[in-house]
Structures are given as C-alpha cells and as structure tokens.
Protein backbone atom coordinates (compact mmCIF):
# COMPACT_ATOMS: atom_id res chain seq x y z
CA UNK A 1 2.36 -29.84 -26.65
CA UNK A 2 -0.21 -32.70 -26.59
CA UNK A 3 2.32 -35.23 -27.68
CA UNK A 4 5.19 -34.49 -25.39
CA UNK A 5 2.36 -34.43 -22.81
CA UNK A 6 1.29 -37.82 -23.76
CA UNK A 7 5.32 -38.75 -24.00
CA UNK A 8 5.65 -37.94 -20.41
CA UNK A 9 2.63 -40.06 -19.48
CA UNK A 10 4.04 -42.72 -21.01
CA UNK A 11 7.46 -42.94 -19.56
CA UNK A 12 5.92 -42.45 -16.12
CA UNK A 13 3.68 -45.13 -16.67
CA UNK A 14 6.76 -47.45 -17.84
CA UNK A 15 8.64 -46.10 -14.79
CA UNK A 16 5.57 -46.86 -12.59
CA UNK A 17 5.05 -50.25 -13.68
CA UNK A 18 1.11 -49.00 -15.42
CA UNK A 19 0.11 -50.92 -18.15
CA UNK A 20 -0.65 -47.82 -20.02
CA UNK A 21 -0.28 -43.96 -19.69
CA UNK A 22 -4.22 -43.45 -18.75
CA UNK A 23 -2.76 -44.40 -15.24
CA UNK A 24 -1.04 -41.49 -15.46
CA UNK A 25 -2.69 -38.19 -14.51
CA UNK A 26 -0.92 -35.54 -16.74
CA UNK A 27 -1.90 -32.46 -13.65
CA UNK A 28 -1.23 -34.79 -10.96
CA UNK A 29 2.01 -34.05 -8.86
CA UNK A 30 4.57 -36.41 -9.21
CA UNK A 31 4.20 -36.91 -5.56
CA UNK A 32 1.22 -38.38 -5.68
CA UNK A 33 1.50 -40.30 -8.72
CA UNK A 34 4.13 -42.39 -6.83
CA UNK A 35 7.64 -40.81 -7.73
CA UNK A 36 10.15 -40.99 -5.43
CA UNK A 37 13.63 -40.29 -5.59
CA UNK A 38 15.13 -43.52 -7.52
CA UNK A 39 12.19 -43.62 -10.10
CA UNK A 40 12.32 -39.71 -10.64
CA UNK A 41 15.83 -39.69 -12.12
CA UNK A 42 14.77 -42.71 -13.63
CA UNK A 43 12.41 -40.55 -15.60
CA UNK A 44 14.63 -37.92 -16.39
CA UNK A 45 16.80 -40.33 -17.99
CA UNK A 46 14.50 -42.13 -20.23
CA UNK A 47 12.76 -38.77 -21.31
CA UNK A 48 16.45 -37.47 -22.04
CA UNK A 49 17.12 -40.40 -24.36
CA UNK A 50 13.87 -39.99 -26.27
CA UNK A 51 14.25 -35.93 -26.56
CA UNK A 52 18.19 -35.79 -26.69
CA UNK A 53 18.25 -32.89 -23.91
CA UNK A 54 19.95 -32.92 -20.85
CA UNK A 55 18.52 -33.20 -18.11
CA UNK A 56 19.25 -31.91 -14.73
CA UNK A 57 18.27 -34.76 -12.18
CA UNK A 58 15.82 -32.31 -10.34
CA UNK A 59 13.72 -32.30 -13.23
CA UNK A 60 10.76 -33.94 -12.22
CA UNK A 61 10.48 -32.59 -9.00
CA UNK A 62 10.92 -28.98 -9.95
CA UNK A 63 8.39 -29.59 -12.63
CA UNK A 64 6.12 -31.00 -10.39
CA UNK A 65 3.58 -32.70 -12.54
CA UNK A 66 3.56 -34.10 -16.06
CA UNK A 67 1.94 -31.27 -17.60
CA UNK A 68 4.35 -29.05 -16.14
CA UNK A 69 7.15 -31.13 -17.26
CA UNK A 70 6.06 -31.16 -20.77
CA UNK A 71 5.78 -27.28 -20.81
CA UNK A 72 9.21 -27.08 -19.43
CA UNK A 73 10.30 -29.39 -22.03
CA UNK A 74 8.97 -27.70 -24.97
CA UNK A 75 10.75 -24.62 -23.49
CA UNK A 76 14.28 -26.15 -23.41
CA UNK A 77 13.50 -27.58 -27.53
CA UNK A 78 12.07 -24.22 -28.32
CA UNK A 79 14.69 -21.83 -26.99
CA UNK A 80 18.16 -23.69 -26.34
CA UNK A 81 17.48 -26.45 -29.37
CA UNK A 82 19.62 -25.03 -32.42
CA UNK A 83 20.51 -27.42 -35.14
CA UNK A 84 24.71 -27.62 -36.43
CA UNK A 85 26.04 -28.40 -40.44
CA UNK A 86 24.81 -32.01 -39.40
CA UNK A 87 21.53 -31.57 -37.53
CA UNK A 88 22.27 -32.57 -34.23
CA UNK A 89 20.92 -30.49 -31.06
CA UNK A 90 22.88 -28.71 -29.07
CA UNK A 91 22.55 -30.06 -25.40
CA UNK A 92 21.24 -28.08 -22.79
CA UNK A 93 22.71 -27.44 -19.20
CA UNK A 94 23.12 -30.48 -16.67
CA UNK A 95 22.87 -28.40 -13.68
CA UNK A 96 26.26 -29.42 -12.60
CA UNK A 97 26.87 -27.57 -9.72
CA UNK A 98 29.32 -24.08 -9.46
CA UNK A 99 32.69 -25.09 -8.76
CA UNK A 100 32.77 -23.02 -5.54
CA UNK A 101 28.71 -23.49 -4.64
CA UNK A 102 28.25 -24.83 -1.32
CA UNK A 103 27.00 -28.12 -3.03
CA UNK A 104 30.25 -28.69 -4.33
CA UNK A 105 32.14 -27.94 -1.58
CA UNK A 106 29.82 -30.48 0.69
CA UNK A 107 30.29 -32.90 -2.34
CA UNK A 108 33.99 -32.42 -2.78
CA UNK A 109 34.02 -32.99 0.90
CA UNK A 110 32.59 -36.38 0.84
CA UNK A 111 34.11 -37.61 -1.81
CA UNK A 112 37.58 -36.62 0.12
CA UNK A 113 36.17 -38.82 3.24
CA UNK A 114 35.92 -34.84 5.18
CA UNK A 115 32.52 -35.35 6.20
CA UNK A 116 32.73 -34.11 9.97
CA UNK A 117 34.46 -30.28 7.97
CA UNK A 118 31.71 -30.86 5.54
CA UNK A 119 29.03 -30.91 8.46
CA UNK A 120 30.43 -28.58 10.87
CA UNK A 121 30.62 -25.91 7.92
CA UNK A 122 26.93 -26.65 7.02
CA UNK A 123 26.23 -25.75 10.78
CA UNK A 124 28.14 -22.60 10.21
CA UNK A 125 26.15 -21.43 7.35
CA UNK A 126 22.93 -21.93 9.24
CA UNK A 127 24.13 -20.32 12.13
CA UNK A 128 23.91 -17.60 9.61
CA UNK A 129 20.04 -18.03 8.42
CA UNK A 130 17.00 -15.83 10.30
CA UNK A 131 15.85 -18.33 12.84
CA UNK A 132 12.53 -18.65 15.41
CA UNK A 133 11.83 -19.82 18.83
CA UNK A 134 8.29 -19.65 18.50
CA UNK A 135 5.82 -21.29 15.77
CA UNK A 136 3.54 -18.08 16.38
CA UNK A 137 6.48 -15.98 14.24
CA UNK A 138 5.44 -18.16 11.44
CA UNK A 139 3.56 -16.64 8.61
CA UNK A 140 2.30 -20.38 8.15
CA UNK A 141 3.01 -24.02 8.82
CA UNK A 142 4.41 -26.80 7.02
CA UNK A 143 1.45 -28.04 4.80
CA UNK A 144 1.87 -31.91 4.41
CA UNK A 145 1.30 -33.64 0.75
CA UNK A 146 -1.58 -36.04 0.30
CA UNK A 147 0.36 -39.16 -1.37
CA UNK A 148 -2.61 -41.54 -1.13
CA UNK A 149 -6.34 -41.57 -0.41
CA UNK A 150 -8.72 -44.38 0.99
CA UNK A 151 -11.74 -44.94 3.29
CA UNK A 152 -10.15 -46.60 6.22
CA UNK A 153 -10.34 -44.58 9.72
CA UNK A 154 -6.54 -43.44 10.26
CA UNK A 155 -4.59 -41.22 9.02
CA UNK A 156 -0.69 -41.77 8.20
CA UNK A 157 1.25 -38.53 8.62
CA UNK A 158 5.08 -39.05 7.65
CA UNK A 159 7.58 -36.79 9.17
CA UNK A 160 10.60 -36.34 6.20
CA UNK A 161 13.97 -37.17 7.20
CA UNK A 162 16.43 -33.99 7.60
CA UNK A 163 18.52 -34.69 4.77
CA UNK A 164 19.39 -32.07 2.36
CA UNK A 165 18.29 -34.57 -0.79
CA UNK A 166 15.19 -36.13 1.58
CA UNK A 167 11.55 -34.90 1.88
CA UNK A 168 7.90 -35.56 1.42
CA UNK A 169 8.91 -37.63 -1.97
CA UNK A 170 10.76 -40.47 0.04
CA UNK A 171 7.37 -41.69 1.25
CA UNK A 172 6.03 -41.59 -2.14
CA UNK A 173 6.95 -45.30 -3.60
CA UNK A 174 5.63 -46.41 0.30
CA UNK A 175 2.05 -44.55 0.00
CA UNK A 176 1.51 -46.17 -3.07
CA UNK A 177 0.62 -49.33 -1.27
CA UNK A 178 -1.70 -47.60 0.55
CA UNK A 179 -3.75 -46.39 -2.76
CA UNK A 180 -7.65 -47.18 -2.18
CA UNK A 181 -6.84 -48.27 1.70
CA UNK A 182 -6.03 -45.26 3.59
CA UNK A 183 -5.09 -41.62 3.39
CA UNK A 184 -1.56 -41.30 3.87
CA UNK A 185 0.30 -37.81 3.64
CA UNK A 186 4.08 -36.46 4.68
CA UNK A 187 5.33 -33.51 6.28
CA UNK A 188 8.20 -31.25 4.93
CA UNK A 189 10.33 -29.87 7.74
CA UNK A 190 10.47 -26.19 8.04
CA UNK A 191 13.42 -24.05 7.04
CA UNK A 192 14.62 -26.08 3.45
CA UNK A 193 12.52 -23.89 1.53
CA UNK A 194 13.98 -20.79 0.14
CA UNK A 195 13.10 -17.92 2.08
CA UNK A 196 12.23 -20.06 5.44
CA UNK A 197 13.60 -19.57 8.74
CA UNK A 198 15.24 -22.14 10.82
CA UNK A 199 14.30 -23.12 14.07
CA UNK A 200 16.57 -22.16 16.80
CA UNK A 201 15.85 -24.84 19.39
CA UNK A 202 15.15 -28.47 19.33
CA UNK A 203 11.99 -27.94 20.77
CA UNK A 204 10.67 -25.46 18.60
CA UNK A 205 11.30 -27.59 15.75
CA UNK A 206 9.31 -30.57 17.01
CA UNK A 207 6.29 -28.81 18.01
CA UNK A 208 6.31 -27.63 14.26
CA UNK A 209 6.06 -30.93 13.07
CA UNK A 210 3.28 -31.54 15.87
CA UNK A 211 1.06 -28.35 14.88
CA UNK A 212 1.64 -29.58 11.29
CA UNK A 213 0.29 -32.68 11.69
CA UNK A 214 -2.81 -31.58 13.99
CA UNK A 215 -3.60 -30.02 11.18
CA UNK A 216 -3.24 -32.78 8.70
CA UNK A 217 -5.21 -34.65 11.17
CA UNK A 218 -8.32 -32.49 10.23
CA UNK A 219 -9.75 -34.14 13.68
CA UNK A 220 -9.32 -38.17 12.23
CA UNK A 221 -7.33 -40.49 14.44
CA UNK A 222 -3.86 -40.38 13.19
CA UNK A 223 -0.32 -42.20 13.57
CA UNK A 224 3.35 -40.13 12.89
CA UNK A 225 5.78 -41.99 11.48
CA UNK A 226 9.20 -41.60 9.98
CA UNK A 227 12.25 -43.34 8.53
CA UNK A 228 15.50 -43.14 10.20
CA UNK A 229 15.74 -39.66 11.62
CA UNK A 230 12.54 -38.42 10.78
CA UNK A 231 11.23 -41.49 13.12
CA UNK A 232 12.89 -39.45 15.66
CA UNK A 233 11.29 -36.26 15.37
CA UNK A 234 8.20 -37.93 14.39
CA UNK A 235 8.52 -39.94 18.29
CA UNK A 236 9.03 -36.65 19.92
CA UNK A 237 6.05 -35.03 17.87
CA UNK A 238 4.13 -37.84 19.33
CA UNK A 239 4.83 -36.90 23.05
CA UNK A 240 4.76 -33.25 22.94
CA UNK A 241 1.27 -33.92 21.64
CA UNK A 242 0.28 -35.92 24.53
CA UNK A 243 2.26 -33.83 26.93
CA UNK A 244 1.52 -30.76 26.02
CA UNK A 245 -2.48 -30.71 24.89
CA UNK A 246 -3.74 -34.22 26.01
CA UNK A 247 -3.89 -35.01 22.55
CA UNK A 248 -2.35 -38.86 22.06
CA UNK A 249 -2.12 -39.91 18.01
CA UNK A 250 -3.22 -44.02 17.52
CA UNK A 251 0.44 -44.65 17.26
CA UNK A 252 3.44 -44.28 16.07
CA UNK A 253 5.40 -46.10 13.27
CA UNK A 254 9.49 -45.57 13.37
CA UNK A 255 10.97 -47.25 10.20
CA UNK A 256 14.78 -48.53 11.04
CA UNK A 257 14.74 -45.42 13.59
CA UNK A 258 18.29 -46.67 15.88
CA UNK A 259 18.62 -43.76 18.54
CA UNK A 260 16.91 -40.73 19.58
CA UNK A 261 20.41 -38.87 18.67
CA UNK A 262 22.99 -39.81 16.16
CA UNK A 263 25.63 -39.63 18.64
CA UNK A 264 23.71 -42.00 20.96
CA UNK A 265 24.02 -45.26 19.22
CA UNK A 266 27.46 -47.65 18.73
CA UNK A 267 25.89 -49.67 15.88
CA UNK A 268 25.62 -47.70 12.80
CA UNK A 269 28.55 -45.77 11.30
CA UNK A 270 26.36 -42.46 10.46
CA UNK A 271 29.32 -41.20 8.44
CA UNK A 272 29.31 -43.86 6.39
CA UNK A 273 25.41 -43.05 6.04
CA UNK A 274 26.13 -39.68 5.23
CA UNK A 275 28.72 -40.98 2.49
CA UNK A 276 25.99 -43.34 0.61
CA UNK A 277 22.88 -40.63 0.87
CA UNK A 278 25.11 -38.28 -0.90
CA UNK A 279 27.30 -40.35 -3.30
CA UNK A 280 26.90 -42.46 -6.07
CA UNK A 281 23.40 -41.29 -8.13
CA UNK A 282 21.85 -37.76 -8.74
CA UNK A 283 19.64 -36.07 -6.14
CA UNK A 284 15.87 -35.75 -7.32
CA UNK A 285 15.92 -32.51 -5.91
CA UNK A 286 18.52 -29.40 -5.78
CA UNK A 287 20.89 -29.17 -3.46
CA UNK A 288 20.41 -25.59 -2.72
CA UNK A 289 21.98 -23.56 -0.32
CA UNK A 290 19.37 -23.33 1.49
CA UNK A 291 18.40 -27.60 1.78
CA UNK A 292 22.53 -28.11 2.68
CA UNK A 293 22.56 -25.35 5.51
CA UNK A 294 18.71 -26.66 6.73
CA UNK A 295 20.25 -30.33 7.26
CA UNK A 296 23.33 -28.59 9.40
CA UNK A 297 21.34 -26.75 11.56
CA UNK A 298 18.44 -30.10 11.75
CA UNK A 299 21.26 -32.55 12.48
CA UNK A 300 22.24 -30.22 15.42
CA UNK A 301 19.08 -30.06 17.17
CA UNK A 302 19.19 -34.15 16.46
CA UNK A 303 21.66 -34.14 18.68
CA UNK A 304 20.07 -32.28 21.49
CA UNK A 305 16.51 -33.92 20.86
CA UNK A 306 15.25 -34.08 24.11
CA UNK A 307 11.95 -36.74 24.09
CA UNK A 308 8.72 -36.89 26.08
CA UNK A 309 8.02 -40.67 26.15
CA UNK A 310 4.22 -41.14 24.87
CA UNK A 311 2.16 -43.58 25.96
CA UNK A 312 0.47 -44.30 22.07
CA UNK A 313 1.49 -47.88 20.93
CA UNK A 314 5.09 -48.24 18.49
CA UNK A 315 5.44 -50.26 16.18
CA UNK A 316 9.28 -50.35 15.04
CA UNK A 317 10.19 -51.67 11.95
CA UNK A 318 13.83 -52.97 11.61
CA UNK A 319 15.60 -54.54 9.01
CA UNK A 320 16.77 -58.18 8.39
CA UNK A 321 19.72 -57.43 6.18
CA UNK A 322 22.38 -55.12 6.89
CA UNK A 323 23.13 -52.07 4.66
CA UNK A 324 26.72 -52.81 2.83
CA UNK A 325 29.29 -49.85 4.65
CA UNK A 326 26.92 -48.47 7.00
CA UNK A 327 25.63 -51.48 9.60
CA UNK A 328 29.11 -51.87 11.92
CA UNK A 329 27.66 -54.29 14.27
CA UNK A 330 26.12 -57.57 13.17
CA UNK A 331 22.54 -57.19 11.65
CA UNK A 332 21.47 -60.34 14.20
CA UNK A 333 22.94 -58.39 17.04
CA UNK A 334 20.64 -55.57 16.60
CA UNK A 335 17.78 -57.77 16.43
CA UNK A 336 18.80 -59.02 19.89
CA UNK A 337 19.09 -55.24 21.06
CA UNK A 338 16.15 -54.28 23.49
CA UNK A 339 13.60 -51.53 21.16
CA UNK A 340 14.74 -47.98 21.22
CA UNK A 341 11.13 -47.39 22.80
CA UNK A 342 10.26 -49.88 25.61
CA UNK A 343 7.09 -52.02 25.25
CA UNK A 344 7.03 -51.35 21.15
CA UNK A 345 5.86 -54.36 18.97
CA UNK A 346 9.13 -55.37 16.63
CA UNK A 347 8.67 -56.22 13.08
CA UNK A 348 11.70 -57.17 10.67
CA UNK A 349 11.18 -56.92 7.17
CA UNK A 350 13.39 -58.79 4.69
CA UNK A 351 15.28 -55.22 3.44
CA UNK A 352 17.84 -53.28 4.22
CA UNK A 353 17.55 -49.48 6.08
CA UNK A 354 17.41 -47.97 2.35
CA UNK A 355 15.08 -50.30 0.49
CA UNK A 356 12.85 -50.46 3.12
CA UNK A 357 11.09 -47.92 1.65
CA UNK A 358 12.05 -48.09 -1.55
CA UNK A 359 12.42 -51.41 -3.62
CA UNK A 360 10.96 -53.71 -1.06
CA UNK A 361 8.23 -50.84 0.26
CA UNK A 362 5.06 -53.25 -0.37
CA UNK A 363 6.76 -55.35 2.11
CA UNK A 364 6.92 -52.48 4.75
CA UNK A 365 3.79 -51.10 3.48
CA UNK A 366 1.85 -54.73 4.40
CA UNK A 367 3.42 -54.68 8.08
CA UNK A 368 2.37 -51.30 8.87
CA UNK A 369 -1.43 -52.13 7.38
CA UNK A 370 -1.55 -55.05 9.57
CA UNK A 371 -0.67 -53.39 12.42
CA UNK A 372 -3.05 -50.54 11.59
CA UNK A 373 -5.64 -52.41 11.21
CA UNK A 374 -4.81 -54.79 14.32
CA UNK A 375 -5.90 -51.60 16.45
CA UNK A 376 -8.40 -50.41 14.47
C-alpha cells in the first residue's frame, strides 16, 4: 500500500510541477493540492500507464485524495487483476457511459450539433427532481472548499459555474497562486449532488449561494467571484447581500462574465460554448444524472436572473484573445463594449475565456491580488 501511495505522490507532484513528492500531501484532497480538471485526467493517465488499469477519467476526484486513490487502486489490482497464458492484466472498466444513460444521450446530442433538444430535455428531467423555494427546507447549506490559506485580510469565495462537468475544482489551478497570500475557497451550487433538491426559483438559488458564503465568511471581509456564469450568480449574491441584510462583501471579481443572462448578449455563440465544455477530453467528474439535469434546471433560472445592482467595487476581468468557435464578434470589439456592470475597473489578461483560469491562471491570479490589495 505504501508504495502505490508513494506512486501517487509522485505523479501528482510531476503533474503539479513539485520538485519532489514531499510536496504532495498523501490525505490532502486533490482540491486543495491544486487539481483541477485538465491536470486531474492528466493524472489518471500517467497512473494508468504505470499500473496498466483503466481508468475512468473521474478517478481522482471520486477518490478524493491520494491516499484514497491508492486504496482504490489496490482494490481494482486486487480484485479485477487476473493474469492470461501470457501474463498480461485484464483491464478494468472505463466508465464509458450506458448506451441509453442520459450522459449519452446529452453527448450523442452534441456531437449531432442538437444542443438546444439536448438542453431543453435536461430541463425536462429536472422539472422532474424534488425542488425548494425556501433555503429554511434545507437540511444544510452548500459548504465551500478551502483551496488555499494565507494571512492577508480578505477572503476569496468562488461561486462554481453551473455546468454539469464544472465545480469547486475549476478554481483549484487559480487558488494555487494564492498559496501563503490569502485564504481562498469555492462554493458548490446546490442540487448536483445526489440526493439534493433543486431550487425552484431564481431567487432562491442566489440567496443559497449568499447564505453559503456568509458563512464561509466566518465574519472576515470577503469578495464573490466567479468565471463565466458563476460571475453571474456570484454578482447577484453580492446584491441580495447588500439588499437584503445591509451586509456589502469588499468586492466582487467576475472572470470573462459577458451578460447577466445567456440570452442577453450578441457576442458569444453559447452553443458553441456548450459544444467545447462538453467535447473533445474526459470530464474529471461523472456526468451523473443528477449533475446533467442540475445544469438544465441552473441554466433556466440563468435566464430569468433577475439582479440587485450592489454598490461593492467590480473588478471584471476580460480576455485579450478570443476563444477559437465560441467568440462571434471581434475580441477588440468587446474590449470597446461598455462593462456589463457600470463604474467596474477593466482588466484584460493575455488568455482566452478557458485558460484564464487554467494555463495562464498566475496571470489572472496576479490581477486579482493587485486589485485586492489596492483596497486593502
């Protein structure tokens, strides 16, 4: 067990860019340790090669931390490992998906260029799901995921994106930059969980997100922020807070967020969006039944987000390069656009709506903290 522990360790380490697996912290979650969802199949594939199993691309994230991984491992080698006349393992499962599973019919779907059937039957299916109207019916809220720690006054709280394959691991590769600065931590959103109820009304949804993060708060000054979408909800988190208890966060920090509603901007083909979030590399996590019907019912009350306007300073941080099939109108055209939120300090960032929090995060991760620390 020790050595596939210390196997693990070592190809997250290599992943991570550490110069040796002590970096790595074998009961850490994979969160926190910096994984996000291009360097966790990235893992899975390199500890695939080395232990001849396959791997389903939600490894990592199902296994949670390297410990856990190693265990579940040893499991696969000890149970489904059986040796033919010429020694060679039998492969485990890829975790292909059902051929009539919802994920392959929202897949198939894509791939046949029917994404408005493929979203309008995800709606369907959540029209299905238990729902609330009140955050009181809760048993509990969303608890956010510390991905980084550090001494400086405020608090980051990201709001995840309502994507079926998004969550609090899209901030992780972003938080790392933060390591030893500030405490920086992201939000799930509620109802992609097994077993969760979906909220019924635009609304209720963002004052979920708000109680969420007054609680992640723990009484420190904090900003919201969130990429694309989830810059959206995080905006309208922002005012209900002020609007509703007086209570106005240090800021707020929308990454590439375009409109308040998908329907509500001309520049970006969000079809085309859909297309490339979905297509073209393995999801970190599993596209469950329950994650496909959350995003139908989350991309509906997108639509009807209604926003309180707060008066905590923005900080909007577009792109300088567009994103190949998805950016219809010239990316210097946007630029010359007047902010989605009036009076918000613009920052490009040389990266396109994807990187920007991925490959080319330290350079997003170096506006925000100079902004940050501008009005601290």
């Amino acid at each position: 067990m020790r050595y596939l522990v210390d196997t693990v360790r070592a190809e997250a380490a290599a992943v991570l860019g550490h110069p040796s697996p002590e970096a790595v912290d074998a009961e850490r979650d994979f969160y926190e340790l910096g994984f996000d969802s291009l360097t966790a199949v990235e893992l899975r594939n390199r500890i695939a090669a080395v232990t001849g199993l396959r791997m389903p691309a939600t490894v990592v994230f199902d296994s949670r931390s390297p410990v856990e991984l190693a265990t579940w491992i040893r499991s696969e080698l000890a149970d489904q490992r059986t040796e033919d006349g010429e020694g060679a393992p039998v492969l485990v499962s890829s975790g292909e998906p059902e051929l009539d599973s919802l994920e392959r019919l929202f897949t198939d779907a894509l791939a046949n260029g029917k994404v408005p059937e493929a979203q309008r039957m995800l709606a369907t299916v959540a029209a299905l799901r238990p729902t609330f109207e009140a955050t009181a019916e809760l048993e509990d809220l969303p608890w956010a995921t510390r991905l980084a720690e550090g001494p400086r006054p405020t608090r980051l709280i990201c709001v995840s994106a309502p994507t079926a394959n998004a969550g609090v691991h899209q901030y992780s590769r972003l938080a790392a930059h933060f390591r030893g600065e500030r405490e920086v931590s992201a939000l799930p959103l509620v109802g992609f969980a097994t077993g969760e109820r979906l909220p019924a009304t635009p609304e209720v949804a963002t004052r979920v997100i708000a109680e969420s993060a007054l609680r992640a708060s723990d009484g420190h000054p904090f900003v919201l922020a969130g990429h694309s979408s989830g810059g959206s909800f995080a905006y309208a988190a922002a005012g209900l807070l002020e609007h509703t208890w007086g209570i106005r966060p240090a800021g707020v920090v929308l990454f590439d967020t375009l409109s308040f509603q998908h329907n509500a901007d001309e520049g970006t083909d969000y079809t085309g969006m859909m297309r490339l979030n979905f297509t073209g590399a393995d999801s970190p996590v599993r596209l469950t039944n329950s994650r496909l019907s959350a995003m139908g019912r989350w991309m509906v009350l997108l639509n009807r987000l209604e926003v309180h306007h707060t008066t905590a300073p923005v900080l909007l941080v577009t792109c300088d390069r567009a994103l190949t099939g998805v950016d219809e109108a010239p990316i210097e055209q946007r630029a010359q656009a007047e902010p989605l939120v009036p009076g918000a300090q613009v920052r490009g960032v040389a990266a396109d709506h994807l990187s920007m929090i991925r490959e080319d995060s330290a350079l997003t991760a170096e506006i925000v903290e100079e902004w940050l620390r501008g009005r601290e």
